[in-house]
Protein backbone atom coordinates (compact mmCIF):
# COMPACT_ATOMS: atom_id res chain seq x y z
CA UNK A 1 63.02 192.58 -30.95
CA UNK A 2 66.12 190.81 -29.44
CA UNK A 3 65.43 188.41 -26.82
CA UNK A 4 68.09 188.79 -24.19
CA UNK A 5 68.30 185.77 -21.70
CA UNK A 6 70.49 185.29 -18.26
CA UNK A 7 71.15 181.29 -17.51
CA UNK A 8 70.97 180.44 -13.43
CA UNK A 9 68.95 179.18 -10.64
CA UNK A 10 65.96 180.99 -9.33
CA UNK A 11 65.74 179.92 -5.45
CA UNK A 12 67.56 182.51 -3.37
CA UNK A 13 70.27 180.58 -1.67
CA UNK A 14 71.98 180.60 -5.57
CA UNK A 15 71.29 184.53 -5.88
CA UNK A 16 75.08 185.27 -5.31
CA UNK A 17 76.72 182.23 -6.28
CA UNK A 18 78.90 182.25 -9.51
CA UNK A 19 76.15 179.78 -11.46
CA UNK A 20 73.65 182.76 -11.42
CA UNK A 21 75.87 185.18 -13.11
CA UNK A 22 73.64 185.28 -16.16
CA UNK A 23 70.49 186.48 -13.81
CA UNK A 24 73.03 189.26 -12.36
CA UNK A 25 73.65 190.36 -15.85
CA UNK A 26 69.93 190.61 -16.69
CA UNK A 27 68.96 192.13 -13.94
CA UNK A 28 71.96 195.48 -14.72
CA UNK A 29 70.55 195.41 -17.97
CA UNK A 30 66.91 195.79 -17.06
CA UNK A 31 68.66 198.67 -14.20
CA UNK A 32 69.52 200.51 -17.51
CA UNK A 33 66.96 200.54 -18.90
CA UNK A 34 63.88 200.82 -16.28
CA UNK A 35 62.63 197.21 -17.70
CA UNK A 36 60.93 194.98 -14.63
CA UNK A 37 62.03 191.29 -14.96
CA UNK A 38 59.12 189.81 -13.09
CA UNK A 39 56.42 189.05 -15.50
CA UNK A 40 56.08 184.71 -15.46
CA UNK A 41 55.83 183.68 -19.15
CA UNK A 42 57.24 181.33 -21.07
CA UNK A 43 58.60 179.30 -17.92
CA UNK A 44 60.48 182.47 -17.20
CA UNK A 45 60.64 185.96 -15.22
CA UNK A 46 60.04 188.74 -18.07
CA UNK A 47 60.40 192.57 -19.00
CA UNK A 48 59.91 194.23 -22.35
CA UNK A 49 61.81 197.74 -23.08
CA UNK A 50 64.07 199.39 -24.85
CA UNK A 51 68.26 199.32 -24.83
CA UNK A 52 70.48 201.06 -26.63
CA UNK A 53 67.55 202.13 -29.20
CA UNK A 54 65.86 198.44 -29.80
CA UNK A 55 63.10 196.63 -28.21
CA UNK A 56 64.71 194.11 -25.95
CA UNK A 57 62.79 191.52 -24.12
CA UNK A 58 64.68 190.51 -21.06
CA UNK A 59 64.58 187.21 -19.46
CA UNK A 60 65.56 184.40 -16.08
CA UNK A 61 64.38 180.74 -17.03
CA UNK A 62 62.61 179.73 -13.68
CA UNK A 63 63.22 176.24 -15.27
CA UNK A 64 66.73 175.72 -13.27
CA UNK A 65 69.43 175.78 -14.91
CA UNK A 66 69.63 172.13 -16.83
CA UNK A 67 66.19 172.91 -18.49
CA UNK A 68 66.84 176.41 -19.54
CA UNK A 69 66.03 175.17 -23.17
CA UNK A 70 62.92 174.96 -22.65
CA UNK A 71 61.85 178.20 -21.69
CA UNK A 72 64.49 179.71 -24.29
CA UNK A 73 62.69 177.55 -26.78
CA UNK A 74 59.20 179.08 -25.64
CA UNK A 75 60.00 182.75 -25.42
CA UNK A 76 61.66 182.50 -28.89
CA UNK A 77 58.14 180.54 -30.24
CA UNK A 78 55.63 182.92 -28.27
CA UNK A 79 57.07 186.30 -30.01
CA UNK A 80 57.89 184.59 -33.42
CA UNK A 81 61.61 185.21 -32.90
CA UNK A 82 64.43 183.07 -34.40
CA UNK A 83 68.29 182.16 -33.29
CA UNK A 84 69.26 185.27 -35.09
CA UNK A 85 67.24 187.55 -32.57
CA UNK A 86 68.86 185.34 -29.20
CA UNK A 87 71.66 186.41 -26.91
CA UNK A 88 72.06 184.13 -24.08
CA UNK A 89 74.67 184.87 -21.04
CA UNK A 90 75.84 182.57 -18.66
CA UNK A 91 78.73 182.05 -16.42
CA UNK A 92 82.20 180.19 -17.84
CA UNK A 93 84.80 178.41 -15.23
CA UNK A 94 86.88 177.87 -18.54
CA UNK A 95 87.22 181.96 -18.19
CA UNK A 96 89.44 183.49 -15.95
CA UNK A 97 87.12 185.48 -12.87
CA UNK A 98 86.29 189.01 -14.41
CA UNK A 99 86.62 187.98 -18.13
CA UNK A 100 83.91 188.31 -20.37
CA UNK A 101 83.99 186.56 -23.81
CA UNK A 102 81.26 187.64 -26.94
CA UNK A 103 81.01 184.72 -29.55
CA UNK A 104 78.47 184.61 -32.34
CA UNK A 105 78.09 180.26 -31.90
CA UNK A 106 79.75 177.44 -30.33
CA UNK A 107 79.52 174.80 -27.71
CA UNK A 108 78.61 174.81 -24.47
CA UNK A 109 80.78 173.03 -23.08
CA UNK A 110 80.44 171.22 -20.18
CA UNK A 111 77.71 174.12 -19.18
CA UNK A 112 74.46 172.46 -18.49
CA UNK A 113 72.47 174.72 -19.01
CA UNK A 114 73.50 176.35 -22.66
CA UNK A 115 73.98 172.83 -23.70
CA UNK A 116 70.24 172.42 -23.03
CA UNK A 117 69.43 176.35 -24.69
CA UNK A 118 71.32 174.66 -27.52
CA UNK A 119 69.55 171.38 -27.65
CA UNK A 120 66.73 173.29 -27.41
CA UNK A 121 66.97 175.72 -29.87
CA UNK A 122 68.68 173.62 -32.93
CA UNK A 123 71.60 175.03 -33.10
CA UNK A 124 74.64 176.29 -31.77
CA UNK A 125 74.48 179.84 -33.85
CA UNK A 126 73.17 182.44 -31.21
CA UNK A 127 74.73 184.96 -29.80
CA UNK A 128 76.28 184.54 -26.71
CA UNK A 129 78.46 186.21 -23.52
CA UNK A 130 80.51 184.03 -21.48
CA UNK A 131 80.88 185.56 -18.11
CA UNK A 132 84.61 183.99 -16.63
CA UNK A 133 83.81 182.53 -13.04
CA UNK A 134 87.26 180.60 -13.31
CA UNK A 135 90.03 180.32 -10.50
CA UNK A 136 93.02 180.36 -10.63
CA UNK A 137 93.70 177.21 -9.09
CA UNK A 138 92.21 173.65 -10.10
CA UNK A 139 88.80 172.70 -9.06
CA UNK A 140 88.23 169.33 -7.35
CA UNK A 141 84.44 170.13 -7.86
CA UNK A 142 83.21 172.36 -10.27
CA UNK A 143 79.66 171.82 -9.66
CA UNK A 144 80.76 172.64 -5.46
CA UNK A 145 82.69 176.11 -7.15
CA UNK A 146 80.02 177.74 -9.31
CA UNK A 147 77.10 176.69 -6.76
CA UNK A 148 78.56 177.97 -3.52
CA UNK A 149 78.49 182.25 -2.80
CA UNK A 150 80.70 184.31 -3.73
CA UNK A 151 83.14 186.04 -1.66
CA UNK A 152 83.17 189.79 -1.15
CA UNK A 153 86.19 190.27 -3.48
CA UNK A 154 84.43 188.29 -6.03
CA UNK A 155 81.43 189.71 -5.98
CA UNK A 156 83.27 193.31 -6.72
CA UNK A 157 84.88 191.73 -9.79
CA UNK A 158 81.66 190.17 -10.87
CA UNK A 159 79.81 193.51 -10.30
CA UNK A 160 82.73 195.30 -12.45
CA UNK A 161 82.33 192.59 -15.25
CA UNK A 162 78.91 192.87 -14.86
CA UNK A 163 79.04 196.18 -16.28
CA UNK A 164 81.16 195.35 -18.97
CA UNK A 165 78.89 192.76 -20.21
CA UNK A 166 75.95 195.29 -19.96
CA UNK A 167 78.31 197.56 -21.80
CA UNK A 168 78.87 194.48 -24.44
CA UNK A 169 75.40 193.94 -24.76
CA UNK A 170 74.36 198.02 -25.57
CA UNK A 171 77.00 197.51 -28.72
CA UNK A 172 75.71 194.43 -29.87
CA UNK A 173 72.48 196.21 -29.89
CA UNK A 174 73.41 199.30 -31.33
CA UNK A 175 76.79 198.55 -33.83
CA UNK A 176 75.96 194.84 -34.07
CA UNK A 177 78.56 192.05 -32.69
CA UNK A 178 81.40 192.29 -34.66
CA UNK A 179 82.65 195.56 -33.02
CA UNK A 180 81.77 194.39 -29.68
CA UNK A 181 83.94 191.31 -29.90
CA UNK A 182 86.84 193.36 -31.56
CA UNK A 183 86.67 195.67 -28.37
CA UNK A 184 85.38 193.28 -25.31
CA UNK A 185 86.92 189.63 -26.24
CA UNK A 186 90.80 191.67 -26.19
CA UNK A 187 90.52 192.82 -22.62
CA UNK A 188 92.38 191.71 -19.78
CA UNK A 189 91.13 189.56 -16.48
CA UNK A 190 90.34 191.53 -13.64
CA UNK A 191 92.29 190.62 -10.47
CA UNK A 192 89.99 189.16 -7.85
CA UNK A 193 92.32 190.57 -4.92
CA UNK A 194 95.12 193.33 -4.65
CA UNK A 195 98.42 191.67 -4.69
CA UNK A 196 99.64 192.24 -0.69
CA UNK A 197 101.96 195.33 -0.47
CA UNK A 198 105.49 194.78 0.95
């Protein structure tokens, strides 16, 4: 079983905002594959099923977002699963808005929240999708950028890399991650807005 996990905030007024991109992705994945999310275990929101041929247990830490280790750390105890089983998705300002980036370990960052998955956890060797939230201008508050909602153009780019990353995820599962980053790391940022027409 992989356990599949989607960082962000669980009260509603962060539902659209670019922090809970990692709950958007879980929640197309478990649209693929008929899974409910909505089971509390593990200080989480919960659905087992299958994707792409494997049993997948799909997961939103209700811990908010700085304690997300915790209920990573849980999940992965309760079904006897290890870093090796663990892809974790959250959302990246270093990443251009509508790029999606597959790494096998690493940092986190200045990301609260994988920083506490990875204090959590032990290590920084799980599987991971960085979802790009970045602008394309500098940010005099980062924590003001990812925690405000989106715009309407954003939220079409995020719903379009959305889909990619649900797309990334179905290869991990089925051809493993090598292939996957070969194909999804090369692609190009999507453009949050058409340039204006002369």
């Amino acid at each position: 079983m992989r356990l599949i996990i989607g960082l962000g905030n669980p009260d509603p007024e962060y539902q659209w905002t670019p922090h809970n991109l990692g709950f958007l992705a879980v929640d197309d994945l478990a649209n693929r594959g008929g899974i409910r999310v909505e089971r509390p275990e593990g200080k989480a929101l919960v659905g087992k099923g299958r994707l792409a041929g494997e049993d997948v247990l799909l997961a939103k830490p209700q811990t908010y977002m700085n304690l997300s280790g915790i209920s990573v750390r849980e999940l992965l105890e309760k079904y006897e699963l290890g870093p090796v089983d663990l892809l974790v998705m959250w959302d990246e300002v270093q990443l251009p808005f509508g790029t999606i980036r597959i790494d096998r370990k690493g940092s986190g960052g200045s990301h609260n929240g994988a920083n506490s998955v990875i204090s959590a956890v032990g290590t920084q060797e799980f599987s991971r999708i960085r979802l790009g939230c970045g602008p394309d201008h500098p940010l005099s508050s980062r924590k003001e950028f990812v925690l405000r909602p989106m715009k309407k153009a954003e939220l079409e780019v995020a719903a379009e890399m959305i889909g990619k990353a649900g797309d990334a995820v179905e290869m991990i599962l089925a051809k493993g991650i090598e292939p996957a980053m070969n194909i999804f790391n090369r692609r190009k940022p999507l453009e949050a807005e058409e340039p204006e027409k002369e």
